[in-house]
N, C-alpha and C. Protein backbone atom coordinates (compact mmCIF):
# COMPACT_ATOMS: atom_id res chain seq x y z
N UNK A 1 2.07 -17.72 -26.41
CA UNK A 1 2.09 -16.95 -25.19
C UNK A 1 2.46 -15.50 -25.48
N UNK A 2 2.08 -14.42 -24.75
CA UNK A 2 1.92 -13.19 -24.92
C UNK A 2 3.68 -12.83 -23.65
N UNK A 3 3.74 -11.95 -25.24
CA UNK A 3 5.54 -11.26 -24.24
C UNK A 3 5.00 -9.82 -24.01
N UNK A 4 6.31 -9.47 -23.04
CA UNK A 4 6.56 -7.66 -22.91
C UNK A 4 7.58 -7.92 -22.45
N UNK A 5 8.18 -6.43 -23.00
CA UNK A 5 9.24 -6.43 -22.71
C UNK A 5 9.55 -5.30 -22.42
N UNK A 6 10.84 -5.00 -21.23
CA UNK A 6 10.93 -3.57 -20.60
C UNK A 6 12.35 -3.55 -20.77
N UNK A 7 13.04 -2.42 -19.61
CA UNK A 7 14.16 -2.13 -19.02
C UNK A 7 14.58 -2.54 -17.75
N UNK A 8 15.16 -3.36 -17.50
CA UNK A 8 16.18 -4.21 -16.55
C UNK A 8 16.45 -3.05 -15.37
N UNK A 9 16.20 -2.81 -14.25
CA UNK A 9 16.52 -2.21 -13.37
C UNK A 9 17.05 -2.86 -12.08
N UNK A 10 16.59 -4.04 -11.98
CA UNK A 10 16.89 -4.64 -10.62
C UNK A 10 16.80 -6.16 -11.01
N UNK A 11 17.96 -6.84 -11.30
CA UNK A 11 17.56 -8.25 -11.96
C UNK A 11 17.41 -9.24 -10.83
N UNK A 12 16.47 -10.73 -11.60
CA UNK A 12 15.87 -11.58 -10.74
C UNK A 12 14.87 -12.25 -11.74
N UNK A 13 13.61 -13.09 -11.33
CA UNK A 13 12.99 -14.32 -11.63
C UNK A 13 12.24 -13.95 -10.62
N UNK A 14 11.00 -14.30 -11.00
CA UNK A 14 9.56 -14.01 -10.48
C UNK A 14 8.60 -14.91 -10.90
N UNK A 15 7.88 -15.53 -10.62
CA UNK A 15 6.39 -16.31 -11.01
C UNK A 15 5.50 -15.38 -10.19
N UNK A 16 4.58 -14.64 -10.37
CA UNK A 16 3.70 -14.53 -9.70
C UNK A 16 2.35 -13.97 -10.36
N UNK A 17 1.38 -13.38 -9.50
CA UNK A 17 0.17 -12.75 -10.05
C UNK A 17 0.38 -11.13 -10.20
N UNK A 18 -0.43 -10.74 -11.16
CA UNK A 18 -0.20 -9.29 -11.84
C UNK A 18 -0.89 -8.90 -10.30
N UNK A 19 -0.99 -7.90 -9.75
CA UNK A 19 -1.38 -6.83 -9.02
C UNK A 19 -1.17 -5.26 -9.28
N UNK A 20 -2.47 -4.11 -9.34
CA UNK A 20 -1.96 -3.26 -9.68
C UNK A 20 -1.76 -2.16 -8.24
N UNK A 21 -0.96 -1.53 -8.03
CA UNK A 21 -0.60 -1.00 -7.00
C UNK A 21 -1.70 -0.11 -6.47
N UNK A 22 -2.03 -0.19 -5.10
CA UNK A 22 -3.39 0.60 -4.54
C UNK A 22 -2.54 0.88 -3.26
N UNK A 23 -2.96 2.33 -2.14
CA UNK A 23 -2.72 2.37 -1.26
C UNK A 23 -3.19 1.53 -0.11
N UNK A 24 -4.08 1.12 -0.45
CA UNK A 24 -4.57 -0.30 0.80
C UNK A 24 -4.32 -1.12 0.52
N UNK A 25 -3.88 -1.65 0.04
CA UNK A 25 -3.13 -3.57 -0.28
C UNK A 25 -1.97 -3.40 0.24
N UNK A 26 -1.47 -4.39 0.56
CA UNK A 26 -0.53 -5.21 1.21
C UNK A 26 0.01 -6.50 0.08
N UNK A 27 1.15 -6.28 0.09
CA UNK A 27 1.68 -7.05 -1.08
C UNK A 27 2.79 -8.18 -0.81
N UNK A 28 2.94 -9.30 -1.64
CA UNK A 28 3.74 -10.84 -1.23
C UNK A 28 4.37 -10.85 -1.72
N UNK A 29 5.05 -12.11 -1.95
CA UNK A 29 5.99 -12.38 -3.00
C UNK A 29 5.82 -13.21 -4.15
N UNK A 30 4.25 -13.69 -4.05
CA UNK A 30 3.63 -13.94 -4.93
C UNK A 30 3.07 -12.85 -6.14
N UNK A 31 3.31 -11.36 -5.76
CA UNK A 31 2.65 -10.34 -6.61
C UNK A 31 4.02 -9.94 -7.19
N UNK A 32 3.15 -9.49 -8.26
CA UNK A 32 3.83 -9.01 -9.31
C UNK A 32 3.66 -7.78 -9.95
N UNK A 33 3.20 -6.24 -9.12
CA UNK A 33 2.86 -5.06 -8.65
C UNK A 33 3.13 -4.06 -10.01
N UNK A 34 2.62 -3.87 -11.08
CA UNK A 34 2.24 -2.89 -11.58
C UNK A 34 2.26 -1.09 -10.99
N UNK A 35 2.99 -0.50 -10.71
CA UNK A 35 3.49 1.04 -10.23
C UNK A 35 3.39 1.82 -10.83
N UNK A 36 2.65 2.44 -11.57
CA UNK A 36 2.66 4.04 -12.25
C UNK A 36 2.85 4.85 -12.19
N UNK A 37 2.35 4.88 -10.35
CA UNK A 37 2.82 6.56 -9.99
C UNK A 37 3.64 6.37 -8.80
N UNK A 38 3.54 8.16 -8.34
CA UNK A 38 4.86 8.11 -7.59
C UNK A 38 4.85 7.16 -6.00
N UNK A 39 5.37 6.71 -5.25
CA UNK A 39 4.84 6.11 -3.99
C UNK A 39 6.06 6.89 -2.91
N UNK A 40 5.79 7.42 -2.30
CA UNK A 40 6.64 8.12 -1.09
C UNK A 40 5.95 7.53 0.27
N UNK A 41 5.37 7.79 0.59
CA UNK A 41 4.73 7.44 2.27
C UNK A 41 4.38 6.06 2.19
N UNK A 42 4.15 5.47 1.76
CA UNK A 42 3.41 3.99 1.43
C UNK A 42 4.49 3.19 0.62
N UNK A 43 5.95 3.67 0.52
CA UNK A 43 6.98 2.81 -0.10
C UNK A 43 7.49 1.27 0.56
N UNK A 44 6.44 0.90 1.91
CA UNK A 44 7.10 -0.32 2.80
C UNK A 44 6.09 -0.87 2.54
N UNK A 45 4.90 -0.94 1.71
CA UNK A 45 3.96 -1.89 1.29
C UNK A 45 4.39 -2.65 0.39
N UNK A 46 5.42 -2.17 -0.61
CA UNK A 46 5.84 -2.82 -1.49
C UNK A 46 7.11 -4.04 -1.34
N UNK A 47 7.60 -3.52 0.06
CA UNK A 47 8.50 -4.15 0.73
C UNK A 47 8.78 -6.07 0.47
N UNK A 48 7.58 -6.47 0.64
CA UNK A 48 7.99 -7.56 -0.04
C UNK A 48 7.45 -8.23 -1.49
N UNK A 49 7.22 -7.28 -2.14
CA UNK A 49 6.35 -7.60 -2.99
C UNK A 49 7.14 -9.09 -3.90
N UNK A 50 6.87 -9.23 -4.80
CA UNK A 50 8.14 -10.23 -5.90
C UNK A 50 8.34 -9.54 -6.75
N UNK A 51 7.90 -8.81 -7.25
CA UNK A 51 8.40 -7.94 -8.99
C UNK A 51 7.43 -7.00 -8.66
N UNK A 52 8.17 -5.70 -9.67
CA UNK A 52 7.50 -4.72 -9.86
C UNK A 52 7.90 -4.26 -11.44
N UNK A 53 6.70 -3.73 -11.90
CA UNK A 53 6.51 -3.46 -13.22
C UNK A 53 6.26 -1.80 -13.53
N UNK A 54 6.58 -1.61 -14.77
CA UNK A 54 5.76 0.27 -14.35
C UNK A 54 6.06 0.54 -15.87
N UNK A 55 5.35 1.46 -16.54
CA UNK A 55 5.31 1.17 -18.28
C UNK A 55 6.15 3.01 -18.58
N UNK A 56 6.54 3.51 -17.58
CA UNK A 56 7.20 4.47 -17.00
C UNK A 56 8.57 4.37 -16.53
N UNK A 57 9.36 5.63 -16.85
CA UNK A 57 10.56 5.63 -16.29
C UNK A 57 11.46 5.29 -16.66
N UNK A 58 12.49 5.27 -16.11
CA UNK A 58 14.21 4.71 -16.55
C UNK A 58 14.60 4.27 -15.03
N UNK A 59 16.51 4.09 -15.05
CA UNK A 59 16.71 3.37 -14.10
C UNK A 59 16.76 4.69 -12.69
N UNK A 60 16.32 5.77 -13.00
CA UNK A 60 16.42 6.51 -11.93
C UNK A 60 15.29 6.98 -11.50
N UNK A 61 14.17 6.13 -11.63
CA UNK A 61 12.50 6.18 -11.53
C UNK A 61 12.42 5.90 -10.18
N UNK A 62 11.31 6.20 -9.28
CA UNK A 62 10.96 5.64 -8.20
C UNK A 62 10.57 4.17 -7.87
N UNK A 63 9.91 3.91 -8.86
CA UNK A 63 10.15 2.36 -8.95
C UNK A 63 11.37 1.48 -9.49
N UNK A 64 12.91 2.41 -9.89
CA UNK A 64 13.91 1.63 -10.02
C UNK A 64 14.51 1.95 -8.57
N UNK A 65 14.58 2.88 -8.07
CA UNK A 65 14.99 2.71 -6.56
C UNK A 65 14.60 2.20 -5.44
N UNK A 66 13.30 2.13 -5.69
CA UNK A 66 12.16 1.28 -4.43
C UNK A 66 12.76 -0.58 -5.07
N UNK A 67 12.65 -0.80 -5.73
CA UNK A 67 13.40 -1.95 -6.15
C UNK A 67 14.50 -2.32 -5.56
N UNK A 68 15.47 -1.60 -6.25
CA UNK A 68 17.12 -1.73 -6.19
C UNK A 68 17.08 -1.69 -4.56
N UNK A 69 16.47 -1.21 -3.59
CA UNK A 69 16.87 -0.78 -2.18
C UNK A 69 16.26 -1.98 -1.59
N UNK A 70 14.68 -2.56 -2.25
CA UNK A 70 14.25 -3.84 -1.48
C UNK A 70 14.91 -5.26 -2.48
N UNK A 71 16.06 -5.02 -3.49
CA UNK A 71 16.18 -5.90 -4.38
C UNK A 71 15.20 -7.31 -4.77
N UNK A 72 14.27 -6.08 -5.41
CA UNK A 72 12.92 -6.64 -5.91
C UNK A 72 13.35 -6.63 -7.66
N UNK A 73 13.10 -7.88 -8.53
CA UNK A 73 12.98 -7.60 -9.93
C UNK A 73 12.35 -6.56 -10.10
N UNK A 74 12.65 -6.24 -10.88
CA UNK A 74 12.06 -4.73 -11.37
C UNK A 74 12.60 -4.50 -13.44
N UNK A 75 11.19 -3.86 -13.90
CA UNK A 75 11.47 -3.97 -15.62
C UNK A 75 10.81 -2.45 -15.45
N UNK A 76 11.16 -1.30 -16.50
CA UNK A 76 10.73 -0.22 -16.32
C UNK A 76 10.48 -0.27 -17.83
N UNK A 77 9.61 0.74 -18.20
CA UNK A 77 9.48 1.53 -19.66
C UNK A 77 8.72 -0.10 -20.57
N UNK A 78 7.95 -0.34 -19.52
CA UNK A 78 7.48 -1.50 -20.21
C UNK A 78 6.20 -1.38 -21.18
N UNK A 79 6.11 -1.44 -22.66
CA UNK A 79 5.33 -0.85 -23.32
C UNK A 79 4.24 -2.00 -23.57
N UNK A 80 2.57 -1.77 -23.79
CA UNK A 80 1.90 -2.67 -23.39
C UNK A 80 1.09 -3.31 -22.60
N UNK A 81 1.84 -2.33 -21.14
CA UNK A 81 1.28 -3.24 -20.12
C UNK A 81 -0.04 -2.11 -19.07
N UNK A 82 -0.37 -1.25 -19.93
CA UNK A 82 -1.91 -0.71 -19.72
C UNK A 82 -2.81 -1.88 -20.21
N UNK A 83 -2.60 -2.47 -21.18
CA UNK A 83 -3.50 -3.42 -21.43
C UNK A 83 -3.72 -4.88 -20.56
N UNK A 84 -2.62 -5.03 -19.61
CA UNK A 84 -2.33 -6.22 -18.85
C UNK A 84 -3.28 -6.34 -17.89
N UNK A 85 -4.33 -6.73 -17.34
CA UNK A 85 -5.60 -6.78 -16.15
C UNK A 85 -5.07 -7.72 -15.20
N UNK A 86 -5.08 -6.86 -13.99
CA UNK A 86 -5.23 -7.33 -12.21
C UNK A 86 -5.25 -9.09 -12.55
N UNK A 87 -4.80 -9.90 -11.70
CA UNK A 87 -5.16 -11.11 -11.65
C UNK A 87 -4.40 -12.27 -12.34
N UNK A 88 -3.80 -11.57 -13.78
CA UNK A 88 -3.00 -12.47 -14.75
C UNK A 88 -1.61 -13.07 -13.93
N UNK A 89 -1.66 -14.31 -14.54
CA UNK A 89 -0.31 -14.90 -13.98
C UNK A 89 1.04 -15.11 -14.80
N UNK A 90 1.47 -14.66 -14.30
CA UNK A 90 3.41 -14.21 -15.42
C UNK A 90 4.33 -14.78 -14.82
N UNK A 91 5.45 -14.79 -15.58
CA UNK A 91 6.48 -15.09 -15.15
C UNK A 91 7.89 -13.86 -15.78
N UNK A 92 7.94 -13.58 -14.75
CA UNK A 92 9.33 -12.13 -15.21
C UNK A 92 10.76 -12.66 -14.79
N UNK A 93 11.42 -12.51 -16.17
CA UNK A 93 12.90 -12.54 -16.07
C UNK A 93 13.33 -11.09 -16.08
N UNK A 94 13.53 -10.56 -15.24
CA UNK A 94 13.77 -9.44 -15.18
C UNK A 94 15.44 -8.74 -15.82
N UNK A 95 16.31 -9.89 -15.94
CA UNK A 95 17.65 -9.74 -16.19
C UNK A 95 17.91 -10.09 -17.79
N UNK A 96 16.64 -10.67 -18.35
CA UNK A 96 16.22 -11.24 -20.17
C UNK A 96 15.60 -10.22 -20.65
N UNK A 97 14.50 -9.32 -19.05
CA UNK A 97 14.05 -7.89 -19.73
C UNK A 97 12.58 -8.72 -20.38
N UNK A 98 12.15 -9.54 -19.67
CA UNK A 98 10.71 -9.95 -20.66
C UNK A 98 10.03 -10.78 -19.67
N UNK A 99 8.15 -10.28 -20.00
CA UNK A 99 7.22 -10.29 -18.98
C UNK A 99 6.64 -11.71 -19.57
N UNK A 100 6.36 -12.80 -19.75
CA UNK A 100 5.63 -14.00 -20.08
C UNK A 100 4.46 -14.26 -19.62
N UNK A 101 3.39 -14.20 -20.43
CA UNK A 101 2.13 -14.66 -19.53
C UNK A 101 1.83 -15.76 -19.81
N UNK A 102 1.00 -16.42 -19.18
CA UNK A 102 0.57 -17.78 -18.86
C UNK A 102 -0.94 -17.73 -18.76
């Protein structure tokens, strides 16, 4: 099985599907939201997401605070995961700091 591994920002346990963040989607707690860039106006889509990922940042990133505020898992500076495609199913320990695919 294929690892990644990031920075711990908001710990938790996740099963869900990769999704990569778009302004028109609407997101569950089944997703597992990929974030790159910045999100300001559209930060309550993510609201329930299950995990968020971002291959960017530290713990004072927009995606470590959009996290920490909806206490969503959250792994930052995750190297690797440009190569990860829409759809894959993972499992994130976010508090072990490592992405598991399945």
């Amino acid at each position: 099985m294929k690892k990644l591994t990031g920075t711990c920002v908001c710990p938790g346990e996740v099963e869900g599907i990769i999704r990569v963040y778009a302004e028109n989607k609407v997101f569950t707690k089944e997703d597992v939201v990929i974030l790159d860039e910045y999100v300001t106006q559209n930060l309550m889509k993510l609201k329930n997401a299950g995990g968020i990922l971002s291959s960017k940042g530290g713990i004072t990133c927009h995606a470590s605070i959009i996290a920490r505020e909806f206490n969503i898992p959250c792994l930052v500076s995750v190297q690797g995961l440009g190569e990860v495609k829409g759809d894959t199913i993972v499992k994130m320990d976010a508090a072990a700091e490592v992405i598991i695919f399945q």
